[in-house]
C-alpha atoms as a PDB file:
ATOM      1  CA  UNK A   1      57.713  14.556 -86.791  1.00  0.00           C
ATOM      2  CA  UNK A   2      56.643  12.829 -83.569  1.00  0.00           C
ATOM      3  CA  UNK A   3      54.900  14.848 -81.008  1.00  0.00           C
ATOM      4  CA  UNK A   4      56.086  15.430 -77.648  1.00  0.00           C
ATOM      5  CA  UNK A   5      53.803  14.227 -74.603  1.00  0.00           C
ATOM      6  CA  UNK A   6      53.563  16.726 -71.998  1.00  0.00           C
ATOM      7  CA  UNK A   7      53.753  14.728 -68.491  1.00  0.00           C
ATOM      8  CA  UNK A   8      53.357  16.978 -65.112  1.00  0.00           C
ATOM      9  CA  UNK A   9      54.764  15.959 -61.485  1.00  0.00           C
ATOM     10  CA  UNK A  10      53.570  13.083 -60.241  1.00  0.00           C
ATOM     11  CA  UNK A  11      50.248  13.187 -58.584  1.00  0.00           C
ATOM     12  CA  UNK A  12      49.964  13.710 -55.009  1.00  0.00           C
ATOM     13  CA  UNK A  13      46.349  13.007 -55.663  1.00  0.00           C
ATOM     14  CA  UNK A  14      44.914   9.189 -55.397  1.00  0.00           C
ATOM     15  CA  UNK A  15      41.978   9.888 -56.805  1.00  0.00           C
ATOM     16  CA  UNK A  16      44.510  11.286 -60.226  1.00  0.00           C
ATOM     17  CA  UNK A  17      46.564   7.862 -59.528  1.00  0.00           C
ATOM     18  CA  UNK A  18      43.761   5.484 -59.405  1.00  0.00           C
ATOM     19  CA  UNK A  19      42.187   7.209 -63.113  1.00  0.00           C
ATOM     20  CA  UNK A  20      45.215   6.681 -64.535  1.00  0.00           C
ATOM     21  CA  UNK A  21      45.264   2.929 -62.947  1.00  0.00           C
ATOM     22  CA  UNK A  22      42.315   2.486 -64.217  1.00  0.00           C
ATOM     23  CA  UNK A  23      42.944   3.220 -68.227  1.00  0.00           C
ATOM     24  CA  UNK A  24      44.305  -0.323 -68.033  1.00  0.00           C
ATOM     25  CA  UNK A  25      42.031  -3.375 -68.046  1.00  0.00           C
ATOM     26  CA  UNK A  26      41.713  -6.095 -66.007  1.00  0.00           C
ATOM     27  CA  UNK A  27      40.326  -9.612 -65.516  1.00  0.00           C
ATOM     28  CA  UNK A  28      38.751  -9.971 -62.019  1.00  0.00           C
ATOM     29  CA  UNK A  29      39.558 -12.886 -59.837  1.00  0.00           C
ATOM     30  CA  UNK A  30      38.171 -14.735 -56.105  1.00  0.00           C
ATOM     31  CA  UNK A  31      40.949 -15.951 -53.774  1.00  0.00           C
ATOM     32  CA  UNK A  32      39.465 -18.076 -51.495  1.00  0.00           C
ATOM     33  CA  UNK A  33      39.333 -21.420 -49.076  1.00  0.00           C
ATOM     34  CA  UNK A  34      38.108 -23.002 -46.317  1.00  0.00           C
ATOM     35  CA  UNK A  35      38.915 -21.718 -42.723  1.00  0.00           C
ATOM     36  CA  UNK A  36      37.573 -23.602 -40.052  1.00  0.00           C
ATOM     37  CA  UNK A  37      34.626 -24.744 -42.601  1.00  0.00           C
ATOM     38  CA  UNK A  38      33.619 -21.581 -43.399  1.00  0.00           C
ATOM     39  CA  UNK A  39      34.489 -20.023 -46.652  1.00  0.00           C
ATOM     40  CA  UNK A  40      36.542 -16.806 -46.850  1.00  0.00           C
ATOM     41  CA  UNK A  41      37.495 -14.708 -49.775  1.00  0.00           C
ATOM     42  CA  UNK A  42      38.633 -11.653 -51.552  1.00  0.00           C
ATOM     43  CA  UNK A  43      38.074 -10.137 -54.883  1.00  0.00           C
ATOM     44  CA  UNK A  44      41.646  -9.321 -56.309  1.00  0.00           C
ATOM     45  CA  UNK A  45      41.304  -7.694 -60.089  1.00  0.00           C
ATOM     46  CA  UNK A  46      45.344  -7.130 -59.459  1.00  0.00           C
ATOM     47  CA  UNK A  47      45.836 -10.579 -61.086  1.00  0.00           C
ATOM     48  CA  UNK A  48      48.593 -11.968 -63.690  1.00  0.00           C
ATOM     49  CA  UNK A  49      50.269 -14.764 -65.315  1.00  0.00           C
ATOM     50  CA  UNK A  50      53.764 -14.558 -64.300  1.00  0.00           C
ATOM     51  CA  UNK A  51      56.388 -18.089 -65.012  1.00  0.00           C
ATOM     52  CA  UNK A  52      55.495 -21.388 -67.079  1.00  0.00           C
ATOM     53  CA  UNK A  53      58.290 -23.126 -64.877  1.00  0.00           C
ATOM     54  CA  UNK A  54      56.754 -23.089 -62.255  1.00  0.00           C
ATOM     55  CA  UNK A  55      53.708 -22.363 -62.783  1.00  0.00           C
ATOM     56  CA  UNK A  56      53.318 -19.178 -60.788  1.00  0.00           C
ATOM     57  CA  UNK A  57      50.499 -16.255 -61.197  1.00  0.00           C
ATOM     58  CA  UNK A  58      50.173 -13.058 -58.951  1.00  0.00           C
ATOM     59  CA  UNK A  59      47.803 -11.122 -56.955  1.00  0.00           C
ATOM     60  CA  UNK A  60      48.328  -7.969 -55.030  1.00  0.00           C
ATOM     61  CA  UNK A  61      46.685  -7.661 -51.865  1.00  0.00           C
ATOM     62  CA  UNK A  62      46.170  -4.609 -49.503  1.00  0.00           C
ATOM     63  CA  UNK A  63      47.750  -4.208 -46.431  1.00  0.00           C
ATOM     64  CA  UNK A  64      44.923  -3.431 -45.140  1.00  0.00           C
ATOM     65  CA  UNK A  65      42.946  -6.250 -46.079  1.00  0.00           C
ATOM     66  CA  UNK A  66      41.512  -8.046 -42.957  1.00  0.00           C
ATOM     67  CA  UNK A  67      41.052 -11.173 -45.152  1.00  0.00           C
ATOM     68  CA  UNK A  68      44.554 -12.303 -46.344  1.00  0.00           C
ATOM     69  CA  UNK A  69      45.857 -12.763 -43.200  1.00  0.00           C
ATOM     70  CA  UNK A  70      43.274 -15.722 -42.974  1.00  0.00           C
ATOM     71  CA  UNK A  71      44.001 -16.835 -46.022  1.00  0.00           C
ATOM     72  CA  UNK A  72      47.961 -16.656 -45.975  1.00  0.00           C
ATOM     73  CA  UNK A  73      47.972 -18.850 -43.441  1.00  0.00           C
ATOM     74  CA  UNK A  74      45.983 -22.122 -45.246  1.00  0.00           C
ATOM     75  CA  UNK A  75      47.486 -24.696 -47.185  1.00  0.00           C
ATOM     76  CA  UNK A  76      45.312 -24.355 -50.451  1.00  0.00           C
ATOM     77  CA  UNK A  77      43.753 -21.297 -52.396  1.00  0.00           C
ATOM     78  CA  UNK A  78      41.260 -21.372 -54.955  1.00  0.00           C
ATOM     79  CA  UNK A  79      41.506 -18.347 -57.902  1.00  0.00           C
ATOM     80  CA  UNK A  80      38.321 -18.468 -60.263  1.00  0.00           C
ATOM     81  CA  UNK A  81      38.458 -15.771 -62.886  1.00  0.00           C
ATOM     82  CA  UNK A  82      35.306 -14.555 -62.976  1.00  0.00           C
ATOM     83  CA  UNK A  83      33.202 -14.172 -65.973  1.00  0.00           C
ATOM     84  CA  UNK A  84      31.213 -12.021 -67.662  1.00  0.00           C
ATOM     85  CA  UNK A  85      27.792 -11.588 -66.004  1.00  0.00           C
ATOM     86  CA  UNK A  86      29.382 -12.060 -62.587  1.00  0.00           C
ATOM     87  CA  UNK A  87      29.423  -8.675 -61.652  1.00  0.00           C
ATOM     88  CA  UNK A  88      27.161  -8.691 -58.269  1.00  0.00           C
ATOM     89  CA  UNK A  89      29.136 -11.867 -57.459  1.00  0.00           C
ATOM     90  CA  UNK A  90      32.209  -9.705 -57.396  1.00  0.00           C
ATOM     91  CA  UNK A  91      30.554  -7.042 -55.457  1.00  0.00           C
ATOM     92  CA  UNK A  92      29.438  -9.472 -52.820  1.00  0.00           C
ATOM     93  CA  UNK A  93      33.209 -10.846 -52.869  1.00  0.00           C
ATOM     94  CA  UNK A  94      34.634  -7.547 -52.497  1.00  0.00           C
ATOM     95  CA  UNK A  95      32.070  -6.368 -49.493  1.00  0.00           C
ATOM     96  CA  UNK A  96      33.311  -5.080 -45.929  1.00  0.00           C
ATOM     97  CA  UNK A  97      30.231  -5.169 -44.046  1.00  0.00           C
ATOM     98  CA  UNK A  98      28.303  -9.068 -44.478  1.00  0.00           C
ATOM     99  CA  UNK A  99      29.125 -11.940 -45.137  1.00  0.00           C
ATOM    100  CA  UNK A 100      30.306 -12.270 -48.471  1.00  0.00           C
ATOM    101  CA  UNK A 101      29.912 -15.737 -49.204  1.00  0.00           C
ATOM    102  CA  UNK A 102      25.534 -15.363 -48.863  1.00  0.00           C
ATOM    103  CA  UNK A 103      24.477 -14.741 -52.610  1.00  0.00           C
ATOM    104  CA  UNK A 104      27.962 -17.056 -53.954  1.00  0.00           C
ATOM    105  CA  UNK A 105      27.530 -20.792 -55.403  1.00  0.00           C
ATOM    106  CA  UNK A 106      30.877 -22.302 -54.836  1.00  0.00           C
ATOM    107  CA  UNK A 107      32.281 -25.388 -53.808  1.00  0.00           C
ATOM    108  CA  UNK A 108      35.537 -26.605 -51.887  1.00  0.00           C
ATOM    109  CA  UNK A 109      38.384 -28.830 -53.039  1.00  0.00           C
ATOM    110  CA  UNK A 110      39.617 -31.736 -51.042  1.00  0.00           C
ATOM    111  CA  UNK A 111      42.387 -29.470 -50.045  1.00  0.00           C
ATOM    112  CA  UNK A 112      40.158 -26.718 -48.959  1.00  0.00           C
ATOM    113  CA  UNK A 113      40.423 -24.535 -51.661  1.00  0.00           C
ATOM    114  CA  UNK A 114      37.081 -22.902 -52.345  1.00  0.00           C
ATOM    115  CA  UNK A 115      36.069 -22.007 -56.440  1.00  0.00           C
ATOM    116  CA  UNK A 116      33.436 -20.146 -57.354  1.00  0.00           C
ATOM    117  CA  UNK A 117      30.929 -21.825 -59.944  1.00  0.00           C
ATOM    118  CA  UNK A 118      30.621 -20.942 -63.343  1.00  0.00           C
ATOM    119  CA  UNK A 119      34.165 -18.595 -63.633  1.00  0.00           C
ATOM    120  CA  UNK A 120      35.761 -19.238 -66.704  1.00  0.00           C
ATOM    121  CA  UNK A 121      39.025 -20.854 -65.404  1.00  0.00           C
ATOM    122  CA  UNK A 122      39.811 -22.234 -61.982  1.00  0.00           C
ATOM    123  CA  UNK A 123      43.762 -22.327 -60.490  1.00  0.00           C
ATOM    124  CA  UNK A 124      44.221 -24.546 -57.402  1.00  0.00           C
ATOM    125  CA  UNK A 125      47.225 -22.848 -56.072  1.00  0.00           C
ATOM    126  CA  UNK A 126      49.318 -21.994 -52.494  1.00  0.00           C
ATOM    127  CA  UNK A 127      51.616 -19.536 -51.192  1.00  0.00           C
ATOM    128  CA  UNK A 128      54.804 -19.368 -53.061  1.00  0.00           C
ATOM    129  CA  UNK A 129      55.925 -15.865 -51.975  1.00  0.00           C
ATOM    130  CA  UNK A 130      55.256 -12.679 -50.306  1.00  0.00           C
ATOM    131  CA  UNK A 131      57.034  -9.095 -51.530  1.00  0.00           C
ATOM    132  CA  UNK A 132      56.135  -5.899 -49.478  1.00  0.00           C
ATOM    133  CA  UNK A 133      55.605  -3.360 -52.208  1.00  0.00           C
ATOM    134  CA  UNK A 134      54.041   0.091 -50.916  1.00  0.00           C
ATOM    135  CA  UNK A 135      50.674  -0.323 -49.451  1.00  0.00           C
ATOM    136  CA  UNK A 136      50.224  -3.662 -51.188  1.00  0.00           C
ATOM    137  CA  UNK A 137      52.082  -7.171 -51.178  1.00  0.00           C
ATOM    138  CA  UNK A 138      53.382  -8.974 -53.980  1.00  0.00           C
ATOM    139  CA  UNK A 139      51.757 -12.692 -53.369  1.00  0.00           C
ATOM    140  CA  UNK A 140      53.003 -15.269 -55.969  1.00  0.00           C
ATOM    141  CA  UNK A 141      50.388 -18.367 -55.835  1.00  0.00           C
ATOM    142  CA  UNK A 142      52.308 -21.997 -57.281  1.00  0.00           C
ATOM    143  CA  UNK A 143      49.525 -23.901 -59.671  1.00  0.00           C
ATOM    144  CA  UNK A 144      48.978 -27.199 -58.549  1.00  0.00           C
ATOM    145  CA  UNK A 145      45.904 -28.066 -60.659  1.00  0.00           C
ATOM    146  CA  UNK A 146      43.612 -25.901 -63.202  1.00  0.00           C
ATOM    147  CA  UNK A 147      40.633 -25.913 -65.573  1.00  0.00           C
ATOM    148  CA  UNK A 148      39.043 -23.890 -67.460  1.00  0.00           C
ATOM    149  CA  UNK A 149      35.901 -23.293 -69.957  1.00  0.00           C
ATOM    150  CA  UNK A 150      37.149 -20.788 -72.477  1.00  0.00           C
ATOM    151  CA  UNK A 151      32.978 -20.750 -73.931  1.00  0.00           C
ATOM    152  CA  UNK A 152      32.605 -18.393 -70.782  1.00  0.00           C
ATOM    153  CA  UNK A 153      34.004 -14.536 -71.492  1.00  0.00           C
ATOM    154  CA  UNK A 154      35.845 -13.353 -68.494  1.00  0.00           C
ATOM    155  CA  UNK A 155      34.633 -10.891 -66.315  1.00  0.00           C
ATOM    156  CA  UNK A 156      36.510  -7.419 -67.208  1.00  0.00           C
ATOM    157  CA  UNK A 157      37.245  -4.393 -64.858  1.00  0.00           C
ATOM    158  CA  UNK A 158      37.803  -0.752 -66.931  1.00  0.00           C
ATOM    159  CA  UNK A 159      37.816   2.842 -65.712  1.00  0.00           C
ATOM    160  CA  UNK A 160      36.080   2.016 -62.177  1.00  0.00           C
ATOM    161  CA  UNK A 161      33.595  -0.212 -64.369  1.00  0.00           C
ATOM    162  CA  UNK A 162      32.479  -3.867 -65.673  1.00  0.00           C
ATOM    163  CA  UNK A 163      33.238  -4.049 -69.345  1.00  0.00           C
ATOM    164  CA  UNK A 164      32.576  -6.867 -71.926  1.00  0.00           C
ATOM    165  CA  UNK A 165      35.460  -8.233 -74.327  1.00  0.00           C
ATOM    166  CA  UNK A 166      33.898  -7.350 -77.669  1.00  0.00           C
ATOM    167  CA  UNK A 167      35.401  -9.814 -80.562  1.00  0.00           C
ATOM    168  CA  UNK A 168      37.367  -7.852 -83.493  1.00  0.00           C
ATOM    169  CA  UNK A 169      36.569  -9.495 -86.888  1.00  0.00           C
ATOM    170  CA  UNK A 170      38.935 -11.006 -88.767  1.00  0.00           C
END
Protein backbone atom coordinates (compact mmCIF):
# COMPACT_ATOMS: atom_id res chain seq x y z
CA UNK A 1 0.00 0.00 0.00
CA UNK A 2 1.31 3.39 -1.12
CA UNK A 3 1.79 6.01 1.45
CA UNK A 4 0.11 9.20 1.51
CA UNK A 5 2.33 12.52 1.36
CA UNK A 6 1.24 15.00 3.76
CA UNK A 7 1.49 18.57 1.87
CA UNK A 8 0.57 21.85 4.11
CA UNK A 9 -0.70 25.37 2.62
CA UNK A 10 1.41 26.87 0.49
CA UNK A 11 4.20 28.84 1.95
CA UNK A 12 3.85 32.39 2.57
CA UNK A 13 7.49 32.14 3.40
CA UNK A 14 10.31 32.74 0.50
CA UNK A 15 12.85 31.59 2.33
CA UNK A 16 10.36 27.87 2.55
CA UNK A 17 9.81 28.53 -1.41
CA UNK A 18 13.30 29.05 -2.43
CA UNK A 19 14.44 25.44 -0.23
CA UNK A 20 12.07 23.75 -1.96
CA UNK A 21 13.37 25.51 -5.39
CA UNK A 22 16.36 24.56 -4.60
CA UNK A 23 15.94 20.48 -4.21
CA UNK A 24 16.12 20.72 -8.00
CA UNK A 25 19.42 21.08 -9.85
CA UNK A 26 20.59 23.28 -12.20
CA UNK A 27 23.22 24.08 -14.84
CA UNK A 28 24.41 27.73 -14.50
CA UNK A 29 24.62 29.96 -17.48
CA UNK A 30 26.21 33.90 -18.58
CA UNK A 31 23.93 36.00 -20.81
CA UNK A 32 25.88 38.52 -22.13
CA UNK A 33 27.09 41.11 -25.12
CA UNK A 34 28.54 44.05 -26.05
CA UNK A 35 26.88 47.48 -25.19
CA UNK A 36 28.57 50.36 -26.34
CA UNK A 37 31.99 48.17 -26.19
CA UNK A 38 31.71 47.32 -22.90
CA UNK A 39 30.65 43.92 -21.85
CA UNK A 40 27.50 43.36 -19.75
CA UNK A 41 26.11 40.26 -18.24
CA UNK A 42 24.04 38.22 -15.93
CA UNK A 43 24.30 34.89 -14.34
CA UNK A 44 20.88 33.08 -15.06
CA UNK A 45 20.95 29.28 -13.46
CA UNK A 46 16.99 29.48 -14.59
CA UNK A 47 18.12 27.98 -17.95
CA UNK A 48 16.47 25.19 -20.35
CA UNK A 49 16.27 23.55 -23.60
CA UNK A 50 12.90 24.20 -24.84
CA UNK A 51 12.03 23.41 -29.13
CA UNK A 52 14.41 21.61 -31.79
CA UNK A 53 12.33 23.61 -34.51
CA UNK A 54 13.42 26.37 -33.83
CA UNK A 55 15.95 26.11 -31.93
CA UNK A 56 14.79 27.97 -28.85
CA UNK A 57 16.21 27.70 -25.03
CA UNK A 58 14.96 29.80 -21.97
CA UNK A 59 16.10 31.92 -19.22
CA UNK A 60 14.13 33.62 -16.55
CA UNK A 61 15.15 36.92 -15.58
CA UNK A 62 14.11 39.16 -12.57
CA UNK A 63 12.18 42.04 -12.84
CA UNK A 64 14.28 43.56 -10.96
CA UNK A 65 17.32 42.97 -12.73
CA UNK A 66 19.01 46.30 -13.77
CA UNK A 67 20.94 44.32 -16.45
CA UNK A 68 18.35 42.85 -18.92
CA UNK A 69 17.01 45.87 -19.85
CA UNK A 70 20.53 46.50 -21.50
CA UNK A 71 20.66 43.45 -22.83
CA UNK A 72 16.98 43.10 -24.28
CA UNK A 73 17.58 45.72 -26.27
CA UNK A 74 20.92 44.29 -28.46
CA UNK A 75 20.81 42.34 -31.43
CA UNK A 76 23.01 39.30 -30.25
CA UNK A 77 23.40 37.36 -26.83
CA UNK A 78 25.97 35.07 -25.89
CA UNK A 79 24.85 31.97 -23.25
CA UNK A 80 28.05 29.94 -22.07
CA UNK A 81 27.12 27.18 -19.68
CA UNK A 82 29.50 27.35 -17.28
CA UNK A 83 31.58 24.56 -16.09
CA UNK A 84 32.70 22.97 -13.32
CA UNK A 85 35.45 24.93 -11.52
CA UNK A 86 33.82 28.19 -12.58
CA UNK A 87 32.30 28.95 -9.50
CA UNK A 88 33.99 32.54 -8.58
CA UNK A 89 33.39 33.31 -12.28
CA UNK A 90 29.72 32.96 -11.56
CA UNK A 91 29.93 34.91 -8.44
CA UNK A 92 31.63 37.77 -10.19
CA UNK A 93 28.78 37.41 -12.99
CA UNK A 94 26.10 37.48 -10.55
CA UNK A 95 27.62 40.66 -8.41
CA UNK A 96 25.58 44.01 -7.73
CA UNK A 97 28.20 46.19 -6.54
CA UNK A 98 31.58 46.15 -9.31
CA UNK A 99 32.07 45.56 -12.27
CA UNK A 100 31.50 42.14 -13.07
CA UNK A 101 33.35 41.63 -16.08
CA UNK A 102 37.13 42.38 -13.95
CA UNK A 103 38.25 38.73 -12.97
CA UNK A 104 36.18 37.17 -16.51
CA UNK A 105 38.24 35.96 -19.75
CA UNK A 106 35.76 36.26 -22.50
CA UNK A 107 35.62 37.30 -25.88
CA UNK A 108 32.95 38.95 -28.31
CA UNK A 109 31.40 37.63 -31.51
CA UNK A 110 31.23 39.64 -34.66
CA UNK A 111 27.69 40.25 -33.72
CA UNK A 112 28.48 41.41 -30.29
CA UNK A 113 27.65 38.59 -28.42
CA UNK A 114 30.10 38.16 -25.57
CA UNK A 115 31.11 34.14 -24.36
CA UNK A 116 32.84 33.40 -21.59
CA UNK A 117 36.08 31.16 -22.11
CA UNK A 118 36.38 27.77 -21.20
CA UNK A 119 32.25 27.01 -20.51
CA UNK A 120 31.40 23.83 -21.76
CA UNK A 121 28.95 24.88 -24.56
CA UNK A 122 28.42 28.27 -26.13
CA UNK A 123 24.70 29.37 -27.82
CA UNK A 124 24.84 32.51 -30.01
CA UNK A 125 21.28 33.44 -29.68
CA UNK A 126 18.64 36.75 -29.74
CA UNK A 127 15.42 37.69 -28.43
CA UNK A 128 12.66 35.51 -29.59
CA UNK A 129 10.10 36.30 -26.85
CA UNK A 130 9.23 37.87 -23.66
CA UNK A 131 6.30 36.30 -21.12
CA UNK A 132 5.59 38.27 -17.82
CA UNK A 133 5.35 35.48 -15.30
CA UNK A 134 5.22 36.74 -11.51
CA UNK A 135 8.28 38.55 -10.50
CA UNK A 136 10.24 37.04 -13.37
CA UNK A 137 9.97 37.04 -17.34
CA UNK A 138 9.84 34.22 -19.53
CA UNK A 139 12.75 35.17 -22.25
CA UNK A 140 12.96 32.59 -25.13
CA UNK A 141 16.57 33.14 -26.89
CA UNK A 142 16.46 31.70 -30.99
CA UNK A 143 20.02 29.69 -31.61
CA UNK A 144 21.73 31.03 -34.39
CA UNK A 145 25.11 29.28 -33.93
CA UNK A 146 26.59 26.87 -31.03
CA UNK A 147 29.56 24.81 -29.84
CA UNK A 148 30.39 22.99 -27.35
CA UNK A 149 33.28 20.79 -25.54
CA UNK A 150 31.41 18.03 -23.77
CA UNK A 151 35.34 17.00 -22.04
CA UNK A 152 34.37 20.05 -19.72
CA UNK A 153 31.62 19.01 -16.78
CA UNK A 154 29.13 21.75 -16.43
CA UNK A 155 28.99 23.91 -13.68
CA UNK A 156 25.98 22.66 -11.28
CA UNK A 157 23.83 24.77 -8.81
CA UNK A 158 22.07 22.48 -5.73
CA UNK A 159 20.47 23.51 -2.44
CA UNK A 160 21.99 27.23 -2.47
CA UNK A 161 25.39 25.41 -3.50
CA UNK A 162 28.03 24.41 -6.39
CA UNK A 163 27.82 20.69 -6.88
CA UNK A 164 29.85 18.34 -9.20
CA UNK A 165 28.05 15.73 -11.64
CA UNK A 166 29.48 12.52 -10.21
CA UNK A 167 29.44 9.62 -13.09
CA UNK A 168 27.18 6.42 -12.12
CA UNK A 169 28.95 3.20 -13.31
CA UNK A 170 27.63 1.18 -15.66
Amino acid sequence: MASQLSFGPLPVDQAELRRAYSCFPSGVTAVCALDDEEPVGIAASSFTSVSITPPLVSVCVAHSSTTWPRLRQLPRLGVSVLADGQEELCRSLAAKDRDRFVDVPWEPSEDGAVFVRGAAAWLDCSVHSELPAGDHDIVLLQIHRLTGDPRNEPLVFHSSRFRRLVALES
